[in-house]
N, C-alpha and C. Protein backbone atom coordinates (compact mmCIF):
# COMPACT_ATOMS: atom_id res chain seq x y z
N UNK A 1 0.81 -1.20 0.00
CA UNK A 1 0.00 0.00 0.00
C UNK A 1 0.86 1.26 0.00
N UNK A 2 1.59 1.88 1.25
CA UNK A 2 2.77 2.24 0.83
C UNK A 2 3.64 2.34 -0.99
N UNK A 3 3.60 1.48 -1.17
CA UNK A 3 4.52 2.07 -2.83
C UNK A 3 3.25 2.41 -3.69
N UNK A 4 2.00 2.26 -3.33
CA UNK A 4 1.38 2.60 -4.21
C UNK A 4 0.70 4.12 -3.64
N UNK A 5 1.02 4.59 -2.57
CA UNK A 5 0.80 6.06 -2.66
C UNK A 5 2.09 6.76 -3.29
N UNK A 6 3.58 5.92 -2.83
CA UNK A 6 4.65 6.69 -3.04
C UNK A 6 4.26 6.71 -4.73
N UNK A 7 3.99 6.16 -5.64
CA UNK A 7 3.02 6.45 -6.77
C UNK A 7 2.43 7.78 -6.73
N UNK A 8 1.82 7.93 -6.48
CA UNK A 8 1.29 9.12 -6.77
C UNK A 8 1.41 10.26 -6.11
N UNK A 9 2.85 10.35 -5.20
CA UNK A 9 3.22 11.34 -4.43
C UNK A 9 4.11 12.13 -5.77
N UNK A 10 5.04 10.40 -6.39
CA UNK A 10 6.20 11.11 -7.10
C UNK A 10 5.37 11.53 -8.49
N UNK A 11 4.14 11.09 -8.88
CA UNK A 11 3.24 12.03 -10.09
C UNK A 11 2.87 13.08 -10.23
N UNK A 12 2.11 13.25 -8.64
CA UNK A 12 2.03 14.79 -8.71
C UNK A 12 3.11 15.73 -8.22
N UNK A 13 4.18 15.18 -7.42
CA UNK A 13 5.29 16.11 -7.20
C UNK A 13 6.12 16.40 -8.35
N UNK A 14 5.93 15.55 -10.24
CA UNK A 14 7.00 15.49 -10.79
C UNK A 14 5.44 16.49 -11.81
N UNK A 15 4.29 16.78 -11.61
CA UNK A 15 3.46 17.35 -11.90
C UNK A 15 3.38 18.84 -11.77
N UNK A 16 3.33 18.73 -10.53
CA UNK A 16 4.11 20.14 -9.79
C UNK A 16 5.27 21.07 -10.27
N UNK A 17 6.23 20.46 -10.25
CA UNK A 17 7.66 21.15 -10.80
C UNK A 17 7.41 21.22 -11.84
N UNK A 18 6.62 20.93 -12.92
CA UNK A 18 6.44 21.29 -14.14
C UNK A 18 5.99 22.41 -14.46
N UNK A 19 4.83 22.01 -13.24
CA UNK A 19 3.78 24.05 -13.19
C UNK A 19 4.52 25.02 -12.41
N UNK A 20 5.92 24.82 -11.40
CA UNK A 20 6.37 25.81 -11.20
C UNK A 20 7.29 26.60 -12.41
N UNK A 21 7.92 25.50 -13.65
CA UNK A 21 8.81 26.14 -14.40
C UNK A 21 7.47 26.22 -15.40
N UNK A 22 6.44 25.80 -15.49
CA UNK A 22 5.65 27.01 -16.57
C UNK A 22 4.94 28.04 -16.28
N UNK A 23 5.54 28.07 -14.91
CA UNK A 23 4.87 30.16 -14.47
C UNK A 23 6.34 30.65 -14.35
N UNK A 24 7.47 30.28 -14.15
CA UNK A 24 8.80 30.83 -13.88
C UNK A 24 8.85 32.43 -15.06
N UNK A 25 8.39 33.47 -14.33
CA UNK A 25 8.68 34.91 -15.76
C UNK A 25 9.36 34.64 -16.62
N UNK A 26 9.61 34.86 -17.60
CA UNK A 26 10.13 35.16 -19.07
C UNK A 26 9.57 36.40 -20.09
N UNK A 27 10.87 36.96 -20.37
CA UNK A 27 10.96 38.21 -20.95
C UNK A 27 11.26 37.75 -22.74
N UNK A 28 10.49 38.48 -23.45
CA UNK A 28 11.23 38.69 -24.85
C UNK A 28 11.22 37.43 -25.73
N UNK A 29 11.84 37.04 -26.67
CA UNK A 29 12.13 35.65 -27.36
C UNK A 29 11.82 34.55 -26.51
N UNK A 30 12.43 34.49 -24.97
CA UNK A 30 12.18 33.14 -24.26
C UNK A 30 10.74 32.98 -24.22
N UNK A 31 10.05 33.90 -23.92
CA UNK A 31 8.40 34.27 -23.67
C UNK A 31 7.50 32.93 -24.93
N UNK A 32 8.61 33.43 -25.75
CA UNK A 32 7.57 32.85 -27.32
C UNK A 32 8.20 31.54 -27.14
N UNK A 33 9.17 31.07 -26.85
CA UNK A 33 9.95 29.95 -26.82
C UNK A 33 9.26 28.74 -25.65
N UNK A 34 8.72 29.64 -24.77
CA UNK A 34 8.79 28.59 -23.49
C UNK A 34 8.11 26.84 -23.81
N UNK A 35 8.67 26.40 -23.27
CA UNK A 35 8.40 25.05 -23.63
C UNK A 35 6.81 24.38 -22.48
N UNK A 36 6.22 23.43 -23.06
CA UNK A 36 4.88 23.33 -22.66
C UNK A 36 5.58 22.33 -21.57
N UNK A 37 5.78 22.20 -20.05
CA UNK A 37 6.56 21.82 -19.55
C UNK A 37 5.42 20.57 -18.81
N UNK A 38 4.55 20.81 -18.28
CA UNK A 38 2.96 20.33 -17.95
C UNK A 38 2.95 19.21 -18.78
N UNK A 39 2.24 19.37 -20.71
CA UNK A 39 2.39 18.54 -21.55
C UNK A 39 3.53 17.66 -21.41
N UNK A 40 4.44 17.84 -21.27
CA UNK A 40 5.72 16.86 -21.52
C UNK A 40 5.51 15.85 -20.01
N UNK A 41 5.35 16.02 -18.85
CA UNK A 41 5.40 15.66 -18.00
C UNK A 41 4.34 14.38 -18.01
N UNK A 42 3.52 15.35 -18.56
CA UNK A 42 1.61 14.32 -18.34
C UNK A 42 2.13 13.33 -19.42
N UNK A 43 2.60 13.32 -20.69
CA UNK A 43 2.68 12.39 -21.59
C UNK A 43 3.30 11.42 -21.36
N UNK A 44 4.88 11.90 -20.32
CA UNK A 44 5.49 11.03 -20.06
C UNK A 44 4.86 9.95 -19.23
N UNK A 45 3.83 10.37 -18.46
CA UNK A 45 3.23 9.74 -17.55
C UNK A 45 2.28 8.51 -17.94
N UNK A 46 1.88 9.51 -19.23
CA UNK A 46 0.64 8.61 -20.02
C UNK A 46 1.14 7.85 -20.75
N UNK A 47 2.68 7.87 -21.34
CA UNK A 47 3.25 6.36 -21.82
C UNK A 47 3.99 5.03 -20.87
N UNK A 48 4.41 5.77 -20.17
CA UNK A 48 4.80 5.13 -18.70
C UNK A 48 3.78 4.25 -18.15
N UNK A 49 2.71 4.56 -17.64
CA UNK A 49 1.72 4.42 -16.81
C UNK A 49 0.51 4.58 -17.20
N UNK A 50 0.28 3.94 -18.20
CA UNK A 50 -1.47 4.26 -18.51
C UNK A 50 -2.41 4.22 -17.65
N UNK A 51 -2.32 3.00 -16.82
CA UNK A 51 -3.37 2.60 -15.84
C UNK A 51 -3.51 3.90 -15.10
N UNK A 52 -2.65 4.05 -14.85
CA UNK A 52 -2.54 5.65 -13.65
C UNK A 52 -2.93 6.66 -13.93
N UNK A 53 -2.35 7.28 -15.29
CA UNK A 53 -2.05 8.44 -15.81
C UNK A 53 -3.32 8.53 -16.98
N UNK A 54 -3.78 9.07 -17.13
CA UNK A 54 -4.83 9.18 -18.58
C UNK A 54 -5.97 10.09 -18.51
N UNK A 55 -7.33 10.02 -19.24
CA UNK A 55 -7.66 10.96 -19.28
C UNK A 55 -8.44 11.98 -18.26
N UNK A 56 -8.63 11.08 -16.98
CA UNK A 56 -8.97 11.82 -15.91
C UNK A 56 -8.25 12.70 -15.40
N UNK A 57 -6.49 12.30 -15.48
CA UNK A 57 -5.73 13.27 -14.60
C UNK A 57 -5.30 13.98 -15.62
N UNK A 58 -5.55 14.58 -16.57
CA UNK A 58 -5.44 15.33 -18.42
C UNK A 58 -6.58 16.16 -17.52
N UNK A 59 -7.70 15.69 -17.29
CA UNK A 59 -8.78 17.24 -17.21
C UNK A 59 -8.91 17.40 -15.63
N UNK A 60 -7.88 16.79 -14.75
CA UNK A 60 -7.58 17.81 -13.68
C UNK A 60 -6.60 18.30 -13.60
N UNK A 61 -5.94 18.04 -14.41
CA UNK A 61 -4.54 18.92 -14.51
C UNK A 61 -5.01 20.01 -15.51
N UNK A 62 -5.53 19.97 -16.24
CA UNK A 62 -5.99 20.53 -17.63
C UNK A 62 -6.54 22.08 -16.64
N UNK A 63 -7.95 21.38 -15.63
CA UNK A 63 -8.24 22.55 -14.71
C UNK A 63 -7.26 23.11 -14.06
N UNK A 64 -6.50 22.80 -13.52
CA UNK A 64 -5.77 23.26 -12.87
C UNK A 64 -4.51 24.40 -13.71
N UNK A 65 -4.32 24.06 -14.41
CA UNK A 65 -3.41 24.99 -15.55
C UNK A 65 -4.70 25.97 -15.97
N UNK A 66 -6.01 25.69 -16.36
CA UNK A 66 -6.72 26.68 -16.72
C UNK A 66 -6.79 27.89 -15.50
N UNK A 67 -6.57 27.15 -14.37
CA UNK A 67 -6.94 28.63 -13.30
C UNK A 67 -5.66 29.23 -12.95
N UNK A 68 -4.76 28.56 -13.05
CA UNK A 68 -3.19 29.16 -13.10
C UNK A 68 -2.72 30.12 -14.15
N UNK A 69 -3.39 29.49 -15.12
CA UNK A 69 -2.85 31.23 -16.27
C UNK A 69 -4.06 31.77 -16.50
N UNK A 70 -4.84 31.74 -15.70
CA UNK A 70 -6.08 32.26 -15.83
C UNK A 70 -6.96 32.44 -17.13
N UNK A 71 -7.04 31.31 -17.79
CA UNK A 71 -7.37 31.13 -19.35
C UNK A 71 -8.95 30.58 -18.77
N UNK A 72 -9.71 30.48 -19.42
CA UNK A 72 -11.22 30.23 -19.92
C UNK A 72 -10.91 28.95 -19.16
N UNK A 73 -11.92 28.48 -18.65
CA UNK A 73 -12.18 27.11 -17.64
C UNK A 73 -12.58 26.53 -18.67
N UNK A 74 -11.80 25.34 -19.15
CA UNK A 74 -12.07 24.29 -20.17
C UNK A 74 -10.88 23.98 -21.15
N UNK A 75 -10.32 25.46 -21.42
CA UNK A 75 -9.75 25.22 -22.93
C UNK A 75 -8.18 24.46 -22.56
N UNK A 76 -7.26 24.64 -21.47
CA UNK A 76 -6.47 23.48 -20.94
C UNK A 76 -6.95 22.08 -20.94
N UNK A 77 -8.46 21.95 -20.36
CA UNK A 77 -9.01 20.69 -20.17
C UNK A 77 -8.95 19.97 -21.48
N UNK A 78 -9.45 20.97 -22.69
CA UNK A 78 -9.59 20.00 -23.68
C UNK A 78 -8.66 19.93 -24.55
N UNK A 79 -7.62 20.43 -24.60
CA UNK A 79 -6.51 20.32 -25.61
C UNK A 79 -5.65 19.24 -24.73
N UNK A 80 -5.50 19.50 -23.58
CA UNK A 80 -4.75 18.22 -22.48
C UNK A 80 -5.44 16.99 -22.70
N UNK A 81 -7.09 16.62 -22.90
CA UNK A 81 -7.76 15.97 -23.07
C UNK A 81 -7.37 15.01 -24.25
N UNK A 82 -7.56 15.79 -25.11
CA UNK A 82 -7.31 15.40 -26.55
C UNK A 82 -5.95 14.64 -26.54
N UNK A 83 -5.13 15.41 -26.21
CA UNK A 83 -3.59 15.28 -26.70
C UNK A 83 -3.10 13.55 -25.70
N UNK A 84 -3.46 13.86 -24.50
CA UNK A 84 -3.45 12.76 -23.70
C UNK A 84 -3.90 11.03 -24.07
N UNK A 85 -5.54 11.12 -24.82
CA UNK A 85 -5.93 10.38 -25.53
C UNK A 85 -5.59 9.72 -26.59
N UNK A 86 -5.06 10.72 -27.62
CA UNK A 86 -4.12 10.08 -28.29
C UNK A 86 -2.72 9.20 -27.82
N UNK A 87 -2.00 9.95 -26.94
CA UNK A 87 -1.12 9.57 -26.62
C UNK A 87 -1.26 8.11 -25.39
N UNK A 88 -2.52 7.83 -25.02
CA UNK A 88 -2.60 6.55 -24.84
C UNK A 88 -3.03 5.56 -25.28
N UNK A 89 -3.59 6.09 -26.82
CA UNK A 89 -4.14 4.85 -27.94
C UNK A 89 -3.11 4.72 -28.41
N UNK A 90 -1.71 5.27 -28.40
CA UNK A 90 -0.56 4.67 -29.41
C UNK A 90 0.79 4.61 -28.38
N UNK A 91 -0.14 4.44 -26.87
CA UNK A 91 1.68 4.67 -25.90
C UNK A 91 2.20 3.17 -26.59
N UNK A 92 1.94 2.03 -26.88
CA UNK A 92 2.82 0.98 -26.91
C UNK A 92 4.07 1.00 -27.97
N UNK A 93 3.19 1.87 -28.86
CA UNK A 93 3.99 1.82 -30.39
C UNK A 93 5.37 2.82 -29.86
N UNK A 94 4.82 3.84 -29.01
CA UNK A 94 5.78 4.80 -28.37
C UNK A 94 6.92 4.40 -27.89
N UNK A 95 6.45 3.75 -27.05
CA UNK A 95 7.23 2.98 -25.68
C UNK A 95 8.66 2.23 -27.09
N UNK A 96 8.29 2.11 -27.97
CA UNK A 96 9.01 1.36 -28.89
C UNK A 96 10.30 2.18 -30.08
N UNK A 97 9.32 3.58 -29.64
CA UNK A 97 9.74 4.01 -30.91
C UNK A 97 11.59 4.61 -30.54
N UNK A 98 12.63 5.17 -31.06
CA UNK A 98 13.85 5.80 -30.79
C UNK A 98 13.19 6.95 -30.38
N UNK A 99 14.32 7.83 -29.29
CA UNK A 99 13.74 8.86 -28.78
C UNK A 99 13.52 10.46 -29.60
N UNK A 100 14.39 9.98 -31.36
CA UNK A 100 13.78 10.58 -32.13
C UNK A 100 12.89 10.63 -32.87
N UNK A 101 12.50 9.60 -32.69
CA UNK A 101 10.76 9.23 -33.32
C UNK A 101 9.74 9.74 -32.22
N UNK A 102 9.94 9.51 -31.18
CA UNK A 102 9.42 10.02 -29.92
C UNK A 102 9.32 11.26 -29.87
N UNK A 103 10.26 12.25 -29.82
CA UNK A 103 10.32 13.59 -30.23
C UNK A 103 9.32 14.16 -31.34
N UNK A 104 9.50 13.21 -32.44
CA UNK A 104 8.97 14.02 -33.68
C UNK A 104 7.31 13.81 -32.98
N UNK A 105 6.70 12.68 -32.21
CA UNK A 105 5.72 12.71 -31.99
C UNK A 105 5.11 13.80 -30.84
N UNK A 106 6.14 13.64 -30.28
CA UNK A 106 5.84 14.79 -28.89
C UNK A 106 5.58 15.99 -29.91
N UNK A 107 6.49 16.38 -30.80
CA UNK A 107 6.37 17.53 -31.22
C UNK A 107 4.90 17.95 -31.96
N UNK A 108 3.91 17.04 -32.49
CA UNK A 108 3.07 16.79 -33.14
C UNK A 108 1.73 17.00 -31.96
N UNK A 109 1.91 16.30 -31.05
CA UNK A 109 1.43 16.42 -29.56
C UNK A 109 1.40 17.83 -29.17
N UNK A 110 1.61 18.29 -29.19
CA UNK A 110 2.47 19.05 -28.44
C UNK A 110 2.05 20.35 -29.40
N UNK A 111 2.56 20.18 -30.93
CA UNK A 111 1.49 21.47 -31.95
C UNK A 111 0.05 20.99 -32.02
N UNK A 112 -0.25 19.89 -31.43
CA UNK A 112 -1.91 19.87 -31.81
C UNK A 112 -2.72 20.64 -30.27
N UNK A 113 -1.68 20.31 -29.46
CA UNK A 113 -2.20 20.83 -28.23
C UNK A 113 -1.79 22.81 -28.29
N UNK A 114 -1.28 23.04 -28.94
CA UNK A 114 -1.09 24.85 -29.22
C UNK A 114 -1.67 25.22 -30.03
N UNK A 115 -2.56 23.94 -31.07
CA UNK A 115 -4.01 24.52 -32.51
C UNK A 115 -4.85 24.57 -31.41
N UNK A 116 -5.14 24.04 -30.57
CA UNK A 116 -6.20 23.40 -30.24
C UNK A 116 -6.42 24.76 -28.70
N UNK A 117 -5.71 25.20 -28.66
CA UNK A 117 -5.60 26.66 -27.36
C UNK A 117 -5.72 27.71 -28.26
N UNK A 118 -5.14 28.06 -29.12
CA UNK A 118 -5.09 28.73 -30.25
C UNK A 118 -6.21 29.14 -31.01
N UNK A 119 -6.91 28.03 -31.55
CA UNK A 119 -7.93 28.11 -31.93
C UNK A 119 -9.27 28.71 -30.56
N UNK A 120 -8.99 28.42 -29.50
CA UNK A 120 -9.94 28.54 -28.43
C UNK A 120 -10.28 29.83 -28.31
N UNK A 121 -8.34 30.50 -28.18
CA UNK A 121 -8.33 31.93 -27.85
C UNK A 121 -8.67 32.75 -29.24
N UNK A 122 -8.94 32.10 -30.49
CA UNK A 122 -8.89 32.80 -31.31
C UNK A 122 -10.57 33.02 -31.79
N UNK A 123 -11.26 31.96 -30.66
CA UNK A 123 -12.91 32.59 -30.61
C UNK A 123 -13.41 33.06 -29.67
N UNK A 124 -12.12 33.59 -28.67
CA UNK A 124 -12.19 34.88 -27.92
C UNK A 124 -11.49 36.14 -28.04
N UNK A 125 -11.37 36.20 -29.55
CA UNK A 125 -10.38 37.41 -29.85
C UNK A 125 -9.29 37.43 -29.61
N UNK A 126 -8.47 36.61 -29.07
CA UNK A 126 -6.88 36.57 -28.47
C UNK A 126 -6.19 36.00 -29.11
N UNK A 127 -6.64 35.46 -30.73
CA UNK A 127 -5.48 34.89 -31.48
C UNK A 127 -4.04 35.58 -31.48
N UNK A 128 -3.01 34.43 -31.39
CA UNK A 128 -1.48 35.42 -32.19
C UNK A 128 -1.62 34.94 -33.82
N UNK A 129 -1.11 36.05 -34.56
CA UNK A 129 -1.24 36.04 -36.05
C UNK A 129 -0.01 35.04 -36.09
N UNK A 130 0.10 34.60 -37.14
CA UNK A 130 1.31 33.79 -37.62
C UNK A 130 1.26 32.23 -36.99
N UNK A 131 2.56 31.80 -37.40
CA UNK A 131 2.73 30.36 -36.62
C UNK A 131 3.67 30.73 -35.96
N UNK A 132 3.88 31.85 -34.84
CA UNK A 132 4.97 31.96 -33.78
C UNK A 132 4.15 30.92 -32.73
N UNK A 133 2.75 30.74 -32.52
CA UNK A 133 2.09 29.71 -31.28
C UNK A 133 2.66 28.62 -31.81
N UNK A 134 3.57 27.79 -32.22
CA UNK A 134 4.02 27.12 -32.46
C UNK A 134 5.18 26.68 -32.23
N UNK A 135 6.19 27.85 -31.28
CA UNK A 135 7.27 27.78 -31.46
C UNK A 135 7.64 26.70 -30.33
N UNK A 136 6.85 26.99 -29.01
CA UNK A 136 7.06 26.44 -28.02
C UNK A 136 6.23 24.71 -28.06
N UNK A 137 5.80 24.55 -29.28
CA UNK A 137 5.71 22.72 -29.72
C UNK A 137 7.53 22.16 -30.28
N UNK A 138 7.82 23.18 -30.98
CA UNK A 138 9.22 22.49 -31.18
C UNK A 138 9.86 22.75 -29.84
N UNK A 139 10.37 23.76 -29.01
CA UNK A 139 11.50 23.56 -27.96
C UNK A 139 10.33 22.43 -27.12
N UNK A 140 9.30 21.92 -26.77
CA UNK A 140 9.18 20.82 -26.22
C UNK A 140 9.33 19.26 -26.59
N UNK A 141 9.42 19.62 -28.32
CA UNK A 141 9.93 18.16 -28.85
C UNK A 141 11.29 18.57 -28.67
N UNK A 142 12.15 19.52 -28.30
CA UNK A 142 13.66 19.23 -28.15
C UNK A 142 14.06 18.54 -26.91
N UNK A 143 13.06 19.05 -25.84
CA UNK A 143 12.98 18.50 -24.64
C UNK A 143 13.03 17.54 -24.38
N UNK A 144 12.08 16.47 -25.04
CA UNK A 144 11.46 15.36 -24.77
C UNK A 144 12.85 14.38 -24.36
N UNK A 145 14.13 14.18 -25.35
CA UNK A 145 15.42 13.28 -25.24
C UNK A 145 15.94 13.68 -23.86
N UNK A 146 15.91 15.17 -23.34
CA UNK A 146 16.34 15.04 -22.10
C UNK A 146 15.35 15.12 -21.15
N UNK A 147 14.46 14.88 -20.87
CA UNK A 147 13.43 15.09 -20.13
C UNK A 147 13.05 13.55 -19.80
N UNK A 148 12.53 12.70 -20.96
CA UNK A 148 12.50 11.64 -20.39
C UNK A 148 13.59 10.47 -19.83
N UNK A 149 14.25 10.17 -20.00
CA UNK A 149 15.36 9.86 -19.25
C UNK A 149 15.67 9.74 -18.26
N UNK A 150 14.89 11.70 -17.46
CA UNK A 150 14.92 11.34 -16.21
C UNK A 150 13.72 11.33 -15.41
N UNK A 151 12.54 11.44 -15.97
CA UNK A 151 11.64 11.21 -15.40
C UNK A 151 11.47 9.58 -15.46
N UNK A 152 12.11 8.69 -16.01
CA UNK A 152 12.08 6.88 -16.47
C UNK A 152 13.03 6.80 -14.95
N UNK A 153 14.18 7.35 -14.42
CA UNK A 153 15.08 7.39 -13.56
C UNK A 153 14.22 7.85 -12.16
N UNK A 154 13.59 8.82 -12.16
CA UNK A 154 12.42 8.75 -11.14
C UNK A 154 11.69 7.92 -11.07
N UNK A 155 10.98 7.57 -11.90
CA UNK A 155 10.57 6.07 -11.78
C UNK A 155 10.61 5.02 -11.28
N UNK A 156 11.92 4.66 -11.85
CA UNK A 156 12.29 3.62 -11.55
C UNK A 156 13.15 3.49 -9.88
N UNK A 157 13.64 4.54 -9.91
CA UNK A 157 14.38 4.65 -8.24
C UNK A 157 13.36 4.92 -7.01
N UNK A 158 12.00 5.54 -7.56
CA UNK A 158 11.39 5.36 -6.57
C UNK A 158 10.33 4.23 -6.62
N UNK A 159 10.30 3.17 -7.32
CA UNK A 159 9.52 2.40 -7.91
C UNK A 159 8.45 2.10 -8.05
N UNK A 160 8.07 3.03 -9.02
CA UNK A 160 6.56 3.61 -9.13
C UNK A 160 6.29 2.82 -10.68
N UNK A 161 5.02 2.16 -10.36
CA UNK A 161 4.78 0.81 -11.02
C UNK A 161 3.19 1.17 -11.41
């Protein structure tokens, strides 16, 4: 019983540090750059750990990022929703793929989840023109090679199953 809370101590604590570095300020170029740090975390989780991780904890995390950047109650829910879902109808093929195939998918993940906010804010007047909302899907597929690695190393050292 024990390892199965330490489960979900080290999910939402490795949940957590994600949402502290995606409120951490940023000025200028980094601003447009910042990487979707939340997304990367939850996916990792949702290929890791399906049983655990999926689309319930996608739309409470989803809420929870919606009241943190103070965006429309829903539109986190459903692009996290979405993106999550996919990513557990194809975690096996994942789990398989090189971590540059992995990447290219995160990255895909990752721009469907910035159409999909994008589009939200853009039927509340808050579109950005261009494909700069995009930028921060690639620095999170750059992420992904060092990011998972060590969240597999958390994992596994605290042996969360």
């Amino acid at each position: 019983m024990s390892e199965r809370r330490n489960a979900y101590w080290v999910i939402l604590a490795s949940l957590l540090f994600a949402a502290v570095l995606a409120v951490i300020p940023l000025t200028g170029t980094l601003l447009w750059w910042r990487p979707e740090w939340i997304l990367l975390v939850l996916l990792y989780w949702t290929i890791a750990l399906p049983h655990r991780v999926g689309l319930v904890t996608a739309l409470i995390v989803g809420l929870f990022v919606d009241v943190m950047e103070g965006a429309v109650i829903g539109q986190n829910m459903l692009s996290l929703s979405v993106v999550v879902t996919l990513a557990s109808l194809m975690y096996q093929r994942l789990r398989v793929f090189t971590l540059v195939q992995q990447s290219s998918v995160v990255f895909l993940l990752a721009g469907l989840h910035q159409l999909i906010t994008q589009w939200l804010q853009g039927l509340q007047g808050g579109a950005v023109p261009g494909f700069g909302f995009l930028f921060p899907a690639l620095s999170t597929a750059l992420l992904w090679p060092l990011l998972m690695p060590v969240l597999r190393e958390l994992r596994r050292s605290y042996k969360v199953h």
